[in-house]
Protein backbone atom coordinates (compact mmCIF):
# COMPACT_ATOMS: atom_id res chain seq x y z
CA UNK A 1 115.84 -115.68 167.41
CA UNK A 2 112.93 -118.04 168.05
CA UNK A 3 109.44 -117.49 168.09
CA UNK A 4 108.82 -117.51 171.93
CA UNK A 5 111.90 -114.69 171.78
CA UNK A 6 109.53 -113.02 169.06
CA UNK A 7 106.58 -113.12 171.46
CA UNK A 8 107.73 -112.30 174.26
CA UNK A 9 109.73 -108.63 172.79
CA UNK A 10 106.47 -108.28 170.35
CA UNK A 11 106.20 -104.30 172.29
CA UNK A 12 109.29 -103.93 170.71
CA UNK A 13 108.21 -104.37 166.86
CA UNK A 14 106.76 -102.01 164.94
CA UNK A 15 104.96 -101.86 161.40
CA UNK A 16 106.53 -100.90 158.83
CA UNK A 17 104.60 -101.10 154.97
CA UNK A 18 106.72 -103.73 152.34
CA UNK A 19 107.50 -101.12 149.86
CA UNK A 20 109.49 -99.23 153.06
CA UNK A 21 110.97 -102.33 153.80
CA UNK A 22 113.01 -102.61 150.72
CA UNK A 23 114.19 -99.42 150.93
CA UNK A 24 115.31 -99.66 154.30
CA UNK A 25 117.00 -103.16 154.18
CA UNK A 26 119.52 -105.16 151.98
CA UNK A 27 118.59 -106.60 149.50
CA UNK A 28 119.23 -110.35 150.32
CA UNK A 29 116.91 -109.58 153.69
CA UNK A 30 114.16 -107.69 151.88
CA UNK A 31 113.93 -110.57 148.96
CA UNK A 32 113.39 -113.00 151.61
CA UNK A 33 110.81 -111.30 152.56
CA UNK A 34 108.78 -110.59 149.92
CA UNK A 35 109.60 -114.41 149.21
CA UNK A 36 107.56 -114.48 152.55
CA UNK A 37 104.51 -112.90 150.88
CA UNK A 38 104.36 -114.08 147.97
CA UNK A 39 104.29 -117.92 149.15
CA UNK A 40 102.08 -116.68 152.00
CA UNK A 41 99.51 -115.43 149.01
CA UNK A 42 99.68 -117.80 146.74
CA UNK A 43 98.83 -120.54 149.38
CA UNK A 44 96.00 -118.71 150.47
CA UNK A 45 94.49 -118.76 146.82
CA UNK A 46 96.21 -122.56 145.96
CA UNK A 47 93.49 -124.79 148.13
CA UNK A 48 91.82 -127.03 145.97
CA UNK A 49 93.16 -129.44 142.88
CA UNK A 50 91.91 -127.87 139.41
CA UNK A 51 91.95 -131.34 138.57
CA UNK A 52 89.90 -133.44 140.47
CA UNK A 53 88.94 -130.91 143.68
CA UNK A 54 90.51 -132.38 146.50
CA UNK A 55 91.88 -130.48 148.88
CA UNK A 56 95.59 -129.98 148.25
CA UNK A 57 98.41 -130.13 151.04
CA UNK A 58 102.38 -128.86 151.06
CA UNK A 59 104.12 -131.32 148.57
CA UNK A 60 107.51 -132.76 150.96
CA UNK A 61 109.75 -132.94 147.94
CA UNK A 62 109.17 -128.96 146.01
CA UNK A 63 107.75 -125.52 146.89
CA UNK A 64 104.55 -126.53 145.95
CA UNK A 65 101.01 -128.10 146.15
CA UNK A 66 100.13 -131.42 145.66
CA UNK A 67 96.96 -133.65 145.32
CA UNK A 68 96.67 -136.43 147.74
CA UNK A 69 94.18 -137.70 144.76
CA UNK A 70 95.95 -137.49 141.72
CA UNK A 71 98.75 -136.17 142.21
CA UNK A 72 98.85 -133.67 140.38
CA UNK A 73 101.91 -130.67 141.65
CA UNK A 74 101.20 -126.96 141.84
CA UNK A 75 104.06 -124.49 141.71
CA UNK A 76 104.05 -120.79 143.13
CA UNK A 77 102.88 -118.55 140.10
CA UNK A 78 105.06 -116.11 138.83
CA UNK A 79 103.83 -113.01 136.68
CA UNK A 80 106.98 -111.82 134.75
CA UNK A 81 106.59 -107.75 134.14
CA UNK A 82 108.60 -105.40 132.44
CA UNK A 83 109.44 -102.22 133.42
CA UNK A 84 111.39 -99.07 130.96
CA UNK A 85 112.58 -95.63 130.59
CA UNK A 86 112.68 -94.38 127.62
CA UNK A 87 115.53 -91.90 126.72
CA UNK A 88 115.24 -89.16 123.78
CA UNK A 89 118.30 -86.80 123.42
CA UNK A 90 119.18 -86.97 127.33
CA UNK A 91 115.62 -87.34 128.73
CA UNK A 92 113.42 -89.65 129.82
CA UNK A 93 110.04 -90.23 129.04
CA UNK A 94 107.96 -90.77 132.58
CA UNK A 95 103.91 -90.99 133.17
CA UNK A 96 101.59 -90.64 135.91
CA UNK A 97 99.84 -94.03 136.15
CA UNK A 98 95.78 -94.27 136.68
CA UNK A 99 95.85 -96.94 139.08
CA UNK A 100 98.56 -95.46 141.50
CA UNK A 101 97.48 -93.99 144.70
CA UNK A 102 100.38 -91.78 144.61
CA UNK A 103 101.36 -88.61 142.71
CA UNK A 104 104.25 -89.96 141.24
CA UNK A 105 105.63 -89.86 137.32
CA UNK A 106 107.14 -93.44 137.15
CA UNK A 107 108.39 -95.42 134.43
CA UNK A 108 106.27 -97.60 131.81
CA UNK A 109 105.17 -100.64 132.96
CA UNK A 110 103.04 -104.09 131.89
CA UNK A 111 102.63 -107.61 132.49
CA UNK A 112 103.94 -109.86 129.93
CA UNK A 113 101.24 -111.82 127.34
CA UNK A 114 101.23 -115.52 126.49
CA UNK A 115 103.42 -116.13 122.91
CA UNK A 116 105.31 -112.64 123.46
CA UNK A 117 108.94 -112.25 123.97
CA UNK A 118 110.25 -109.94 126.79
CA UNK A 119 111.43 -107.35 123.63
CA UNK A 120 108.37 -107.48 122.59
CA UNK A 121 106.00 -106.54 125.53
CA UNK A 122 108.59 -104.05 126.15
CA UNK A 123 107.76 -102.71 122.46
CA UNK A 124 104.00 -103.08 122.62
CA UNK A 125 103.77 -101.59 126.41
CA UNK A 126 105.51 -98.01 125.34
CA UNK A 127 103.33 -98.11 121.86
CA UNK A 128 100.44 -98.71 123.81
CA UNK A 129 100.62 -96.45 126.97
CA UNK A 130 102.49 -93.68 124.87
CA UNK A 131 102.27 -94.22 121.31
CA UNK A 132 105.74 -94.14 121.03
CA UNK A 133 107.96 -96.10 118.98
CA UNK A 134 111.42 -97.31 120.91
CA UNK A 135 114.56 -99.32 119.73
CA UNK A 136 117.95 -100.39 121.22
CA UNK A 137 116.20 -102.24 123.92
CA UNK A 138 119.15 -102.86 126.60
CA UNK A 139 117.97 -104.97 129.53
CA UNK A 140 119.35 -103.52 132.85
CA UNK A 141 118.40 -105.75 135.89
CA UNK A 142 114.94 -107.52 137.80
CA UNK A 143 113.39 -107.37 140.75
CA UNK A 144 110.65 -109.49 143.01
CA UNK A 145 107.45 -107.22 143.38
CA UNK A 146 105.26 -109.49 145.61
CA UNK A 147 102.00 -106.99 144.44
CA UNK A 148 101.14 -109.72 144.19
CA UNK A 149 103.51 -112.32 142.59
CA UNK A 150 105.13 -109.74 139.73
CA UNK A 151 108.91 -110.00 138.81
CA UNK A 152 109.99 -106.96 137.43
CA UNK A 153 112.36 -106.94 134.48
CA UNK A 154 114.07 -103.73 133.94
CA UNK A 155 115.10 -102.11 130.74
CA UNK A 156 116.57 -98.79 129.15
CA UNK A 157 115.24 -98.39 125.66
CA UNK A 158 116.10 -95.25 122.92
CA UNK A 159 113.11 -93.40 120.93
CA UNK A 160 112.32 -94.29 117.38
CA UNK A 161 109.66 -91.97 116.42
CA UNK A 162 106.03 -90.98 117.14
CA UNK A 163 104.35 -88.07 119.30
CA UNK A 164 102.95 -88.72 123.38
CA UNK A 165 99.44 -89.79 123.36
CA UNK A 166 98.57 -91.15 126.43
CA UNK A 167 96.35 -94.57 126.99
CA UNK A 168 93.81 -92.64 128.55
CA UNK A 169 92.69 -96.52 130.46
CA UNK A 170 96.18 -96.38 132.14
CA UNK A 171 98.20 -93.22 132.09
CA UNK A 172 97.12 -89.81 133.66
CA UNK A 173 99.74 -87.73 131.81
CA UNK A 174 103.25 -88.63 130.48
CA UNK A 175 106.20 -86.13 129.86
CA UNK A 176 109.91 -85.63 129.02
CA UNK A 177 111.91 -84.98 131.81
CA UNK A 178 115.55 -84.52 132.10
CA UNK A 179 116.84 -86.92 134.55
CA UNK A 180 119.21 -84.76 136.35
CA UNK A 181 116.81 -81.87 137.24
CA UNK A 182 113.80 -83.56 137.95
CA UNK A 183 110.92 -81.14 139.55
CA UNK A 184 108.27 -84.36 139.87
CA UNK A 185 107.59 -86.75 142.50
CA UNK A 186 109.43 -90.00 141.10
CA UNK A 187 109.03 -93.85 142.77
CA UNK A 188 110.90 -94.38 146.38
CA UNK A 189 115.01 -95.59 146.53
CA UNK A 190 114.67 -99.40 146.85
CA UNK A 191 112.58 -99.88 143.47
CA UNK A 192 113.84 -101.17 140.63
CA UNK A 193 111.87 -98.05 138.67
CA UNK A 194 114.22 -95.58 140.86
CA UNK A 195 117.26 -97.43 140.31
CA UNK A 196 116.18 -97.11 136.21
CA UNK A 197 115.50 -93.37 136.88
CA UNK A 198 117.94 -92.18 139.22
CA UNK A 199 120.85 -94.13 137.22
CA UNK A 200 121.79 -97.33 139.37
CA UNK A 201 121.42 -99.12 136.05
CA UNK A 202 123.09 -96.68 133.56
């Protein structure tokens, strides 16, 4: 379809919000989409060289920016993320996140920091959020989250030792839940955090 087709059946469209999307579409369709946003974003906020200041345009050659100046090429940013459930003799450790606008218990989350390996932002997010000491970190799958340039890196991990206490900053309340009688609000089919829940990954 082309884009006077689009224009002229635009009655027939309606809105539908991202996260929806993904549940409601296959996946190769709803990655192209949030491919959409996320180079849609990032060009909004990519305008001007950090170089020299001139005004950057679309390079011809890569998905990127360039400098008419000096040349200098800007690729789309990507924030890697990691994302884990925690299992302890058949359950899973799940919080309520602070900055959610959603009563939902979800699985740990947190951006990856400069000089860390994925294992080990996986290790310092759970210590941090939970106090709680994991091992047998088994990597499970990833996902593009364009909210707004995150890819999600998905994990299953086992419990070492320590006692819940919460990162009051960043988690409301975390429990142990067992997985197959859940009796909490948990994150909608389409996520990678429902697939690690609900046991796509397992």
């Amino acid at each position: 379809m082309n884009y006077k087709d689009i224009i002229s059946n635009i009655d027939s469209y309606s809105r539908q919000e991202l996260r929806q999307f993904y549940a409601t579409h296959d996946e190769e369709t709803a990655s192209q989409v949030f491919r959409a946003k996320a180079l849609s974003e990032w060009r909004k906020q990519t305008v001007f060289c950090p170089k020299c200041g001139t005004k950057l345009v679309e390079s011809t050659d890569f998905t990127a920016m360039e400098c008419p100046e000096c040349g200098n090429l800007l690729f789309p940013r990507i924030d890697p993320c990691i994302i884990v459930v925690v299992r302890k003799e058949g359950k899973f450790l799940l919080a309520r996140h602070t900055q959610r606008n959603q009563d939902i218990y979800a699985c740990l989350a947190g951006y990856v920091e400069p000089g860390e390996t994925i294992e080990a932002a996986v290790r310092r997010e759970v210590f941090e959020e939970t106090g709680i000491k994991i091992k047998n970190i088994q990597y499970r799958g990833s996902q593009s989250w364009p909210f707004p340039r995150q890819l999600m890196l998905g994990f299953y991990a086992d419990y070492d030792s320590g006692e819940i206490t919460c990162q009051k900053e960043e988690i409301v309340d975390a429990q142990w839940f067992d997985p197959d009688n859940l009796t909490v609000a948990t994150p909608a089919p389409g996520s990678i955090a429902y697939k690690l829940i609900h046991g796509s990954y397992s």
